[in-house]
Protein backbone atom coordinates (compact mmCIF):
# COMPACT_ATOMS: atom_id res chain seq x y z
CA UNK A 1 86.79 149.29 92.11
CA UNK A 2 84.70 150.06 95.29
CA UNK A 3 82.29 149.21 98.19
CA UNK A 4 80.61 146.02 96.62
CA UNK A 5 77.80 146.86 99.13
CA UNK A 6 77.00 149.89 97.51
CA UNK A 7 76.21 148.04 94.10
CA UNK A 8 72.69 147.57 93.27
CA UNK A 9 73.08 144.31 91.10
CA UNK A 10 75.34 143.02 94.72
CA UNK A 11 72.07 143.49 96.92
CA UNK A 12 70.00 142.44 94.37
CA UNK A 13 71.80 139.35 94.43
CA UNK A 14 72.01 139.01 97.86
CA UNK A 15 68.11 138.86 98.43
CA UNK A 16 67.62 136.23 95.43
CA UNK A 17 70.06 134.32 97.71
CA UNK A 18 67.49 134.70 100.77
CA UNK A 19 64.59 134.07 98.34
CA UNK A 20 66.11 130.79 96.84
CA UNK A 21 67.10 129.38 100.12
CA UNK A 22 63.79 129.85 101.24
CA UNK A 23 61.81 128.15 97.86
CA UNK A 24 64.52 125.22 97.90
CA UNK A 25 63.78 124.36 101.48
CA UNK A 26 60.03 123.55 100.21
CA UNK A 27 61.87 120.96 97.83
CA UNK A 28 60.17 117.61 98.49
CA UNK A 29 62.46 114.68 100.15
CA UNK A 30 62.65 113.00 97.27
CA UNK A 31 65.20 115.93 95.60
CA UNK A 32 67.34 114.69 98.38
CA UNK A 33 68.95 117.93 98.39
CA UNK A 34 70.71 117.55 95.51
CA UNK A 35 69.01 119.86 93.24
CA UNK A 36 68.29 122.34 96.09
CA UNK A 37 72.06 121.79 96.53
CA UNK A 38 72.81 123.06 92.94
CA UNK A 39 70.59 126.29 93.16
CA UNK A 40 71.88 127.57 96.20
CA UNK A 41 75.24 127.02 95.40
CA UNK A 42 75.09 128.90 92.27
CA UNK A 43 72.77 131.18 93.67
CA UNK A 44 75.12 132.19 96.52
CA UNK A 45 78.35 132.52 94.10
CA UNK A 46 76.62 135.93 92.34
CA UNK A 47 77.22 138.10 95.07
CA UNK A 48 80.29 135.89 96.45
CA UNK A 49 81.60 137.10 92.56
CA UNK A 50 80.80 140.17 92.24
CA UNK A 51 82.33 141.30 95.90
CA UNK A 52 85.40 139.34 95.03
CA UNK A 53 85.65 141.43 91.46
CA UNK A 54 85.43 144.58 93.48
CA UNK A 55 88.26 143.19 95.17
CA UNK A 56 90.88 143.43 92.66
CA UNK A 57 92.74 145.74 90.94
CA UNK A 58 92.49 145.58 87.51
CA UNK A 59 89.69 145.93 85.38
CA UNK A 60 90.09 143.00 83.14
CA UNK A 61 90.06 141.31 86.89
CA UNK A 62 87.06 142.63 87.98
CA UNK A 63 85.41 142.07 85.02
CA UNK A 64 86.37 138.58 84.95
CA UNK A 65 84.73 138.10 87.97
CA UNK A 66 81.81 139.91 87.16
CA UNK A 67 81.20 137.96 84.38
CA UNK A 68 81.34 134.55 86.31
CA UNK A 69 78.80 135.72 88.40
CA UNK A 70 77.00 136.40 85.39
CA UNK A 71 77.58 132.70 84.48
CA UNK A 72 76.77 131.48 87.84
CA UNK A 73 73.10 133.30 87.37
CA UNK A 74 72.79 131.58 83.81
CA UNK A 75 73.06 128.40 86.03
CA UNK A 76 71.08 128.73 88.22
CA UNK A 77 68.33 129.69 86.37
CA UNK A 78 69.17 126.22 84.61
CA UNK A 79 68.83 124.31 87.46
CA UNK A 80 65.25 126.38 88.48
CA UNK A 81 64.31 124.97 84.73
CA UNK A 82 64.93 121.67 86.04
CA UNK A 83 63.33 121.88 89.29
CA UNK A 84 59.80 123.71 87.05
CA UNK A 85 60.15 120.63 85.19
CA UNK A 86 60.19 118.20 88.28
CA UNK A 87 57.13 120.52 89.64
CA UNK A 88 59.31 121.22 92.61
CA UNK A 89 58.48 125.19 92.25
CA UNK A 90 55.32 126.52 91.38
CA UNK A 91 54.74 129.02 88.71
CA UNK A 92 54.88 132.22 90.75
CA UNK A 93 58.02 130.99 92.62
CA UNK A 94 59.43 130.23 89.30
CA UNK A 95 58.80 133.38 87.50
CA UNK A 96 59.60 135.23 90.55
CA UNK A 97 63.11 133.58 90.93
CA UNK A 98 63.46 133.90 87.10
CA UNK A 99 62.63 137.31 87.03
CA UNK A 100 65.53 138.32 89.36
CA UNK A 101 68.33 136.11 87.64
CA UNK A 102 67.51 137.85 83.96
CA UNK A 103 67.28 141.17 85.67
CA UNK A 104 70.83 140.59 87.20
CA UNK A 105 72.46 139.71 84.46
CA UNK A 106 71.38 142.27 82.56
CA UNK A 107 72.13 144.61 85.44
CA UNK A 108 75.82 142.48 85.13
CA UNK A 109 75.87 143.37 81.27
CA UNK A 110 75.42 146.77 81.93
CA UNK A 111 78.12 147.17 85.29
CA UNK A 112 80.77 145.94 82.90
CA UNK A 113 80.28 148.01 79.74
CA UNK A 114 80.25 151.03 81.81
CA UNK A 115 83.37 149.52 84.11
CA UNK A 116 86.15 152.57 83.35
């Protein structure tokens, strides 16, 4: 494909990495990392996907790829449902981080219709 930097939905998904690290550090002890844990890992594998799709050679590759980072989004924004529900976000942080993750996979969606 190309330069996975160059890719808006990449650097979008880079900076909802930076913004979920930050929120999940405000987790209270009691989350004992674990569900912290679970949104930056799944966080952090959207970009890690999408460069590694870019990586290959094929399409059918790349959009494999592509679409696992769309499922790693999906998951995360399951595991930000959970941590709403356990009050560990507020609302803003919430609909902020929410925000992002449907905007990427939509931006996602749209990267691998148009993928030649």
């Amino acid at each position: 494909m190309h330069d996975f930097r160059k890719l808006q939905v990449w650097r979008r998904a880079r900076n909802t990495v930076v913004v979920a690290d930050r929120m999940t550090r405000q987790f209270p002890r009691t989350d004992h990392g674990v569900i912290a844990a679970q949104v930056r890992r799944a966080v952090i594998s959207i970009p890690a996907n999408i460069a590694e799709g870019c990586g290959r050679s094929s399409r059918k590759e790349t959009i494999r790829f592509l679409q696992i980072a769309r499922g790693s989004a999906a998951e995360a924004e399951s595991h930000l449902e959970v941590a709403s529900a356990l009050s560990y976000v507020n609302a803003r942080q919430y609909e902020m981080l929410r925000s992002d993750l449907d905007a990427i996979q939509r931006m996602l969606n749209r990267l691998i219709e148009k993928l030649p």
